[in-house]
C-alpha atoms as a PDB file:
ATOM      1  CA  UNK A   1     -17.536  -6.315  -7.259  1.00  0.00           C
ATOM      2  CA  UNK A   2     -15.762  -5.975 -10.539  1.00  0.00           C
ATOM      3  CA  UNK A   3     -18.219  -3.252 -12.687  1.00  0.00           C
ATOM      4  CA  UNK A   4     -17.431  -3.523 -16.588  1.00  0.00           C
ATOM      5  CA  UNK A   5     -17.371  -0.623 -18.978  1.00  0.00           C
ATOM      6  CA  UNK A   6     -17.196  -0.797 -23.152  1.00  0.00           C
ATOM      7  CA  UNK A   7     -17.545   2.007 -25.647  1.00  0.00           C
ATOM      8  CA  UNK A   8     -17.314   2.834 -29.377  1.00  0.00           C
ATOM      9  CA  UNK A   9     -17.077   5.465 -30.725  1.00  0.00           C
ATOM     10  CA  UNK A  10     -19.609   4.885 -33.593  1.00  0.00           C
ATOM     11  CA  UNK A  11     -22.589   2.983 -34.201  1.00  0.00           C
ATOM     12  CA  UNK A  12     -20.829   0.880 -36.950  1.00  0.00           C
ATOM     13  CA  UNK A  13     -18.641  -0.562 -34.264  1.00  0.00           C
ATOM     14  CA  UNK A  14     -21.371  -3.566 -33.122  1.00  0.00           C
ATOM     15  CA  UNK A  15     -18.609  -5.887 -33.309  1.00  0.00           C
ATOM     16  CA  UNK A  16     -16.322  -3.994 -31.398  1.00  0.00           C
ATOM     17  CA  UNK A  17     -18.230  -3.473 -28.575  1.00  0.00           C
ATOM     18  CA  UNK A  18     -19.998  -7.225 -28.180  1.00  0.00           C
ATOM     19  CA  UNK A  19     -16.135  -8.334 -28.139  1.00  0.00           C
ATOM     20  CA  UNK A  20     -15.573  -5.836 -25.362  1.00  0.00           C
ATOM     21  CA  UNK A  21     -18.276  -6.671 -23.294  1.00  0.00           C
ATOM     22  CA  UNK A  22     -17.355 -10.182 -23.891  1.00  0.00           C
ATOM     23  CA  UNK A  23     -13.795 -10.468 -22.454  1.00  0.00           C
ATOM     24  CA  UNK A  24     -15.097  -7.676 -19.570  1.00  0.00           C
ATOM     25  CA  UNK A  25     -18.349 -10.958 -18.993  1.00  0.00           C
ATOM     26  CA  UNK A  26     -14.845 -13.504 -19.321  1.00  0.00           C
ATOM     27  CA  UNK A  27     -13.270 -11.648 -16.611  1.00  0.00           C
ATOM     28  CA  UNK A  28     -16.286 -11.996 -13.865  1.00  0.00           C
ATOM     29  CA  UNK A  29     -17.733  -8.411 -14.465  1.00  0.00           C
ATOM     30  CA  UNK A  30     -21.171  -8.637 -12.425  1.00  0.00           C
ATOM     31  CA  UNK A  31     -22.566  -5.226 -14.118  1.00  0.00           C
ATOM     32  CA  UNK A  32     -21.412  -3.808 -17.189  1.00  0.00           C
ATOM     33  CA  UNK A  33     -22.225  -0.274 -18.865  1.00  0.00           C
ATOM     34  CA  UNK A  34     -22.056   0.248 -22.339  1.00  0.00           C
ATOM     35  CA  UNK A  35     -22.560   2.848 -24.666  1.00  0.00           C
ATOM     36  CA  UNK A  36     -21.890   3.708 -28.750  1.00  0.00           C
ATOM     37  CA  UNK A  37     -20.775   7.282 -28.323  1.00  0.00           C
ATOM     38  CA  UNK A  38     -17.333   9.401 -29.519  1.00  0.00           C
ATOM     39  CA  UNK A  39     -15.356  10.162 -26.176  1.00  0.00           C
ATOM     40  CA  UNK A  40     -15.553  13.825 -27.032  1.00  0.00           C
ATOM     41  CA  UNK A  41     -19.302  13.494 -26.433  1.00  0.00           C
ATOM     42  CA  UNK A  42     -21.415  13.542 -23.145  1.00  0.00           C
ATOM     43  CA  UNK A  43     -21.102   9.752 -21.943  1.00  0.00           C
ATOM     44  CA  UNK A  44     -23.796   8.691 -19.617  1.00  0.00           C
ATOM     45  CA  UNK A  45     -23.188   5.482 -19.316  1.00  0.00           C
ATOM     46  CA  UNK A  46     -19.656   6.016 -18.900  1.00  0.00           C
ATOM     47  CA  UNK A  47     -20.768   8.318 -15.712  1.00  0.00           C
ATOM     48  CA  UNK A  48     -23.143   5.474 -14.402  1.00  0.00           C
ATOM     49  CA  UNK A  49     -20.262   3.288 -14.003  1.00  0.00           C
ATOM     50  CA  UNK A  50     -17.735   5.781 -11.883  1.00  0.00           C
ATOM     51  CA  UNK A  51     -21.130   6.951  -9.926  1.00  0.00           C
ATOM     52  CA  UNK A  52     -21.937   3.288  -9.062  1.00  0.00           C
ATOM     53  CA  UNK A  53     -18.723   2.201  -7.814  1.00  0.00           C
ATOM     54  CA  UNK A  54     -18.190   1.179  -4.353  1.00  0.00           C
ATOM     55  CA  UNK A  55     -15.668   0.582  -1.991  1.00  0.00           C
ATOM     56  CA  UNK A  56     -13.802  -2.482  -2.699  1.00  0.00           C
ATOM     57  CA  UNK A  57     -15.199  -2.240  -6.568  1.00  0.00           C
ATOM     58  CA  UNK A  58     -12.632  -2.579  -9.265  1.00  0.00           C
ATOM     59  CA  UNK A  59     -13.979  -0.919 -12.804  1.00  0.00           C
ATOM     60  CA  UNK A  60     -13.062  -2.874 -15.712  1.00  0.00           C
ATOM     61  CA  UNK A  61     -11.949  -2.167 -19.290  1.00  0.00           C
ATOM     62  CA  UNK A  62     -10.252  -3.548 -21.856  1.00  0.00           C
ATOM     63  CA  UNK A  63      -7.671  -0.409 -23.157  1.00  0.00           C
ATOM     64  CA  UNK A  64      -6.831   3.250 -21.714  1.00  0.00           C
ATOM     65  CA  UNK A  65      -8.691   4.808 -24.537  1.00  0.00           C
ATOM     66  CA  UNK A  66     -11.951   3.686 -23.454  1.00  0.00           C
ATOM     67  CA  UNK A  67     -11.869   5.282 -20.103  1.00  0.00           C
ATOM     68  CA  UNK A  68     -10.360   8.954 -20.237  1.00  0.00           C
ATOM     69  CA  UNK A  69     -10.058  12.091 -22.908  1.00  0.00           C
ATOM     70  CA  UNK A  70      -6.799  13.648 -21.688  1.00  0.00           C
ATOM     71  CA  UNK A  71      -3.945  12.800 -18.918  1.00  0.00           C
ATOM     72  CA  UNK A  72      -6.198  15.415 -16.775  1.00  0.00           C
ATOM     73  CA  UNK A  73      -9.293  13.641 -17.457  1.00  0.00           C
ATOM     74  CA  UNK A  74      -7.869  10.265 -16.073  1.00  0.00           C
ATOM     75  CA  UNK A  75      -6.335  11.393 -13.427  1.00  0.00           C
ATOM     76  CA  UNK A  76      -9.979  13.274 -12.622  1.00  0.00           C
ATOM     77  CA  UNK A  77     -11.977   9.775 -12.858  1.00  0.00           C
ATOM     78  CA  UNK A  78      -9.424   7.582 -11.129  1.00  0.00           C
ATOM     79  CA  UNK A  79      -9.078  10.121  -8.124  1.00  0.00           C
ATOM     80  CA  UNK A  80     -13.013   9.726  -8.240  1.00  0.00           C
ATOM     81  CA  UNK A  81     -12.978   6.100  -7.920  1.00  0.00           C
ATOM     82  CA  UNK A  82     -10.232   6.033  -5.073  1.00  0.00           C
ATOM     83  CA  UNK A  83     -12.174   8.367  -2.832  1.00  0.00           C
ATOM     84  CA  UNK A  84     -14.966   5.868  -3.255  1.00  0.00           C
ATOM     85  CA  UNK A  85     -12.154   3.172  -2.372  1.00  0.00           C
ATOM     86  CA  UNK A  86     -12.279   1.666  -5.624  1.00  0.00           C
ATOM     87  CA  UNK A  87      -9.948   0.752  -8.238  1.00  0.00           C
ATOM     88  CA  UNK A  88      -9.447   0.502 -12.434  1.00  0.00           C
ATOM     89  CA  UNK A  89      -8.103  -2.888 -14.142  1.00  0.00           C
ATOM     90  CA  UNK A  90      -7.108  -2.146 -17.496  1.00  0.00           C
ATOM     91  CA  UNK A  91      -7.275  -5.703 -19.516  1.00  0.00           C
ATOM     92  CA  UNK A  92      -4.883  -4.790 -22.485  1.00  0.00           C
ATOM     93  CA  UNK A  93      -2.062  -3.705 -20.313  1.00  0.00           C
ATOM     94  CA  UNK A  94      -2.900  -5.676 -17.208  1.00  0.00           C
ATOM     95  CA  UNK A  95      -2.611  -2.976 -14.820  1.00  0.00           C
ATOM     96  CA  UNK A  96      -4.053  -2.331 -11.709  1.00  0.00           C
ATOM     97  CA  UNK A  97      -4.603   1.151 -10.398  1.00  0.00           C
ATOM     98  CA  UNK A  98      -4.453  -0.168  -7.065  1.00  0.00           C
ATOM     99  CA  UNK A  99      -1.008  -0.873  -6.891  1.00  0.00           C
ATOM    100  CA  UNK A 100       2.093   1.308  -7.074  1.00  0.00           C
ATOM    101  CA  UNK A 101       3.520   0.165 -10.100  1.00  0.00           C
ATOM    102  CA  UNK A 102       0.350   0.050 -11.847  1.00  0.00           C
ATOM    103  CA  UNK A 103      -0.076   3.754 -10.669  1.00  0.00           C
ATOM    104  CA  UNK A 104       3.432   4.957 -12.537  1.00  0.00           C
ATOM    105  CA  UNK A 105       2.291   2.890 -15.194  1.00  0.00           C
ATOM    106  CA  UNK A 106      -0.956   4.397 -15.949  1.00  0.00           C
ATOM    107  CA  UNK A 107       0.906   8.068 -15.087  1.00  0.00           C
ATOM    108  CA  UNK A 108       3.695   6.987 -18.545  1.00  0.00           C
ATOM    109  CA  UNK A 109       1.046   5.042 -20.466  1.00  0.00           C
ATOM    110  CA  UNK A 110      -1.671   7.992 -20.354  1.00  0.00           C
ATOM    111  CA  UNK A 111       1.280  11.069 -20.960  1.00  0.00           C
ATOM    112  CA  UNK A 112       2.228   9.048 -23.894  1.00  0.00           C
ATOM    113  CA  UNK A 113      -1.354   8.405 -25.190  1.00  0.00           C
ATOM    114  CA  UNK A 114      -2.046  12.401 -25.145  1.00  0.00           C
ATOM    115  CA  UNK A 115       1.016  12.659 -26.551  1.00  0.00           C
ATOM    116  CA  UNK A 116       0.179  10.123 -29.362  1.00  0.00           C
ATOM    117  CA  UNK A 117      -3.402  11.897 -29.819  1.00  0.00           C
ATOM    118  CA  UNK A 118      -2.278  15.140 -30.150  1.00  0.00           C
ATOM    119  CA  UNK A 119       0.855  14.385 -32.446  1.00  0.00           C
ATOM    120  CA  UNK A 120      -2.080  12.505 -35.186  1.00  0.00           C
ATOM    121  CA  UNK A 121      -4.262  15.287 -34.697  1.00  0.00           C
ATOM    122  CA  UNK A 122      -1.367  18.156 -35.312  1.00  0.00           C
ATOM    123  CA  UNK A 123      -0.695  15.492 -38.626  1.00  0.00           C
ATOM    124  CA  UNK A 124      -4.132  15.642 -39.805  1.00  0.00           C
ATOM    125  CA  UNK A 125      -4.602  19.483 -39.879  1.00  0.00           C
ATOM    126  CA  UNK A 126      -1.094  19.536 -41.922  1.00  0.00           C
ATOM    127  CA  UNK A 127      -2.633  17.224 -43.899  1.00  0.00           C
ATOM    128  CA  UNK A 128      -6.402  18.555 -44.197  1.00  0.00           C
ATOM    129  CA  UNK A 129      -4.663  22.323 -44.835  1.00  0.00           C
ATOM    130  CA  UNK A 130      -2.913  20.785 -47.556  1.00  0.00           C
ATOM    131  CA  UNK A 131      -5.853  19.101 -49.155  1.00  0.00           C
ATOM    132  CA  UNK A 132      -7.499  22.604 -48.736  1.00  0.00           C
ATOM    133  CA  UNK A 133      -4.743  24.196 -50.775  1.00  0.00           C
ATOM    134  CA  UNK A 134      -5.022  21.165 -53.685  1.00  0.00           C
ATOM    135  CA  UNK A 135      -9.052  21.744 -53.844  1.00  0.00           C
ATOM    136  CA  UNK A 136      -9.443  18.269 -52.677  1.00  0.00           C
ATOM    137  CA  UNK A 137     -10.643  18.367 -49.438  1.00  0.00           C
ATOM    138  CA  UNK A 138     -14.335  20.059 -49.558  1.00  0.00           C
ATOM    139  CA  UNK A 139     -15.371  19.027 -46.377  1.00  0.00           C
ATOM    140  CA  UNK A 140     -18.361  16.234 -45.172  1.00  0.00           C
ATOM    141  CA  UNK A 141     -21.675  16.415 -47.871  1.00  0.00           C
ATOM    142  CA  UNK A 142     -24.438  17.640 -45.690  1.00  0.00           C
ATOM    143  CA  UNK A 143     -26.045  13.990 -45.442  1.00  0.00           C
ATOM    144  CA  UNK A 144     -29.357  15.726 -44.725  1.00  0.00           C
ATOM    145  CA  UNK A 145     -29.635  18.476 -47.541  1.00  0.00           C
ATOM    146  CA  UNK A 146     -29.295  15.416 -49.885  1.00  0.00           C
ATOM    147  CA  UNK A 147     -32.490  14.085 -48.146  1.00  0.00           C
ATOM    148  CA  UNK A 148     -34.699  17.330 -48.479  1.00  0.00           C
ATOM    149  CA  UNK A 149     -36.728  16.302 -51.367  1.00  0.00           C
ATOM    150  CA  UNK A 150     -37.337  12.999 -49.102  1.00  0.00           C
ATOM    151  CA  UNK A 151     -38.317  15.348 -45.739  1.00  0.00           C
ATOM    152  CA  UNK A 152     -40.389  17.226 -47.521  1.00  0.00           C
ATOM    153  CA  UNK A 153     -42.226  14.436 -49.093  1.00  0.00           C
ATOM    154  CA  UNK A 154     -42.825  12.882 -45.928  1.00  0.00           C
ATOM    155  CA  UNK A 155     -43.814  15.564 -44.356  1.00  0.00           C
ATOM    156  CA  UNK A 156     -46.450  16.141 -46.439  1.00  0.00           C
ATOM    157  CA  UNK A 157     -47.608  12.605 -45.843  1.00  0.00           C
ATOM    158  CA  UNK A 158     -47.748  13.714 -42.511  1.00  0.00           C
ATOM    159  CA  UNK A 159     -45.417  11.638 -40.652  1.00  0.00           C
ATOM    160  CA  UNK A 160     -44.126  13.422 -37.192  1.00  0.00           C
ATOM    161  CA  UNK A 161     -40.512  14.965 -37.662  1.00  0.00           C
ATOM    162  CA  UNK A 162     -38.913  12.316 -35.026  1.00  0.00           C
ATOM    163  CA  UNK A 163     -40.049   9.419 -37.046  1.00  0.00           C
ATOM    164  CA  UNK A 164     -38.607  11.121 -40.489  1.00  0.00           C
ATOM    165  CA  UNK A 165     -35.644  11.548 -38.123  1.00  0.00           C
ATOM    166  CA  UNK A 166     -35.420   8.201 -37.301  1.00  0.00           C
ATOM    167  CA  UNK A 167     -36.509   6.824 -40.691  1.00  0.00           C
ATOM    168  CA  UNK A 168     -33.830   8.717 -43.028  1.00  0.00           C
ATOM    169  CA  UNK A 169     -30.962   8.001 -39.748  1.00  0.00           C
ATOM    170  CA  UNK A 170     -30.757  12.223 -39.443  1.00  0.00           C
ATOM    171  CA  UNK A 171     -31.545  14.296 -36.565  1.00  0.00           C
ATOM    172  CA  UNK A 172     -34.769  15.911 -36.059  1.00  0.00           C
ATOM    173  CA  UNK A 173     -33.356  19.216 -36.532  1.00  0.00           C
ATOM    174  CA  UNK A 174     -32.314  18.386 -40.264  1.00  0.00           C
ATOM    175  CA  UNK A 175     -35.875  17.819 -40.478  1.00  0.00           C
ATOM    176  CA  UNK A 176     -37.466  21.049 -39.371  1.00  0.00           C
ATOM    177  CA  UNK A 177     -34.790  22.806 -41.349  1.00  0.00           C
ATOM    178  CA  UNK A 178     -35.307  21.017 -44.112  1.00  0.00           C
ATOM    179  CA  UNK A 179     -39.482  20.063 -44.206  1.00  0.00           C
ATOM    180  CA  UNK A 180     -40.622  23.197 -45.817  1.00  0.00           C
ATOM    181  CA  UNK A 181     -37.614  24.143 -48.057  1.00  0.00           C
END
């Protein structure tokens, strides 16, 4: 059975990830997981997948980055799916885990995407440190101390925290912290 998986890293990627699951649907996936949710999070979905793998599965997806955090972490999940005797097809680079040559290729291709992440990464703390030293870099606005005049009014309405949460697209913590200020 070939099992799709798609990710994004952010909500604001809809298109993204309805093109992903597209081209995994175009390649004969029979189940597909998918999830909105940075790879540096917790990714449930992402764990659904490995967990229900077979033997003889093959888990789809359409580039490296979509599938593993580190060199360590890919080499974690694919060991995973070969004790289960599956495999992973990567579309982009059309390699096969199953294969020798698609097992040295996903050994270079994932060194060299660590490699890539941590080089941008080393340039953007050059970069932020820089901005720092300018004044120009102040960091993110706190999206929901902007809101508090709106959390409180609500509040007082007496809608339920969760729905303020959900209503002003902040978490519900914002809103206890911020409902009685």
């Amino acid at each position: 059975m070939k099992i799709g998986y798609a990710r994004t890293s952010t909500v604001d990627q809809k298109y993204s990830l309805e093109d992903q699951i597209e081209r995994l649907e175009t390649q004969g996936c029979e189940k597909i997981f998918s999830e909105k949710v940075s790879s540096i999070q917790k990714r449930p979905e992402f764990e659904n997948c490995i967990e229900f793998a077979r033997e003889g599965d093959v888990v789809v997806i359409t580039k490296l980055d979509r599938f593993a955090r580190s060199i360590t972490d890919l080499w974690r999940k694919i060991e995973e799916l070969e004790d289960k005797g599956a495999s992973l097809h990567i579309l982009d680079l059309n390699l096969d885990t199953s294969t020798p040559n698609g097992r040295l290729q996903i050994t270079l291709l994932g060194g060299i995407a660590q490699w890539e992440r941590e080089m941008m990464l080393d340039r953007q703390k050059v970069g932020i440190a820089k901005a720092k030293q300018e004044g120009k870099y102040l960091g993110r606005v706190p999206t929901a101390h902007r809101k508090s005049k709106e959390i409180q009014r609500l509040h007082s309405e007496g809608m339920k925290p969760s729905l303020i949460a959900k209503e002003l697209n902040i978490g519900v913590a914002s809103v206890y912290r911020y409902r009685n200020v």
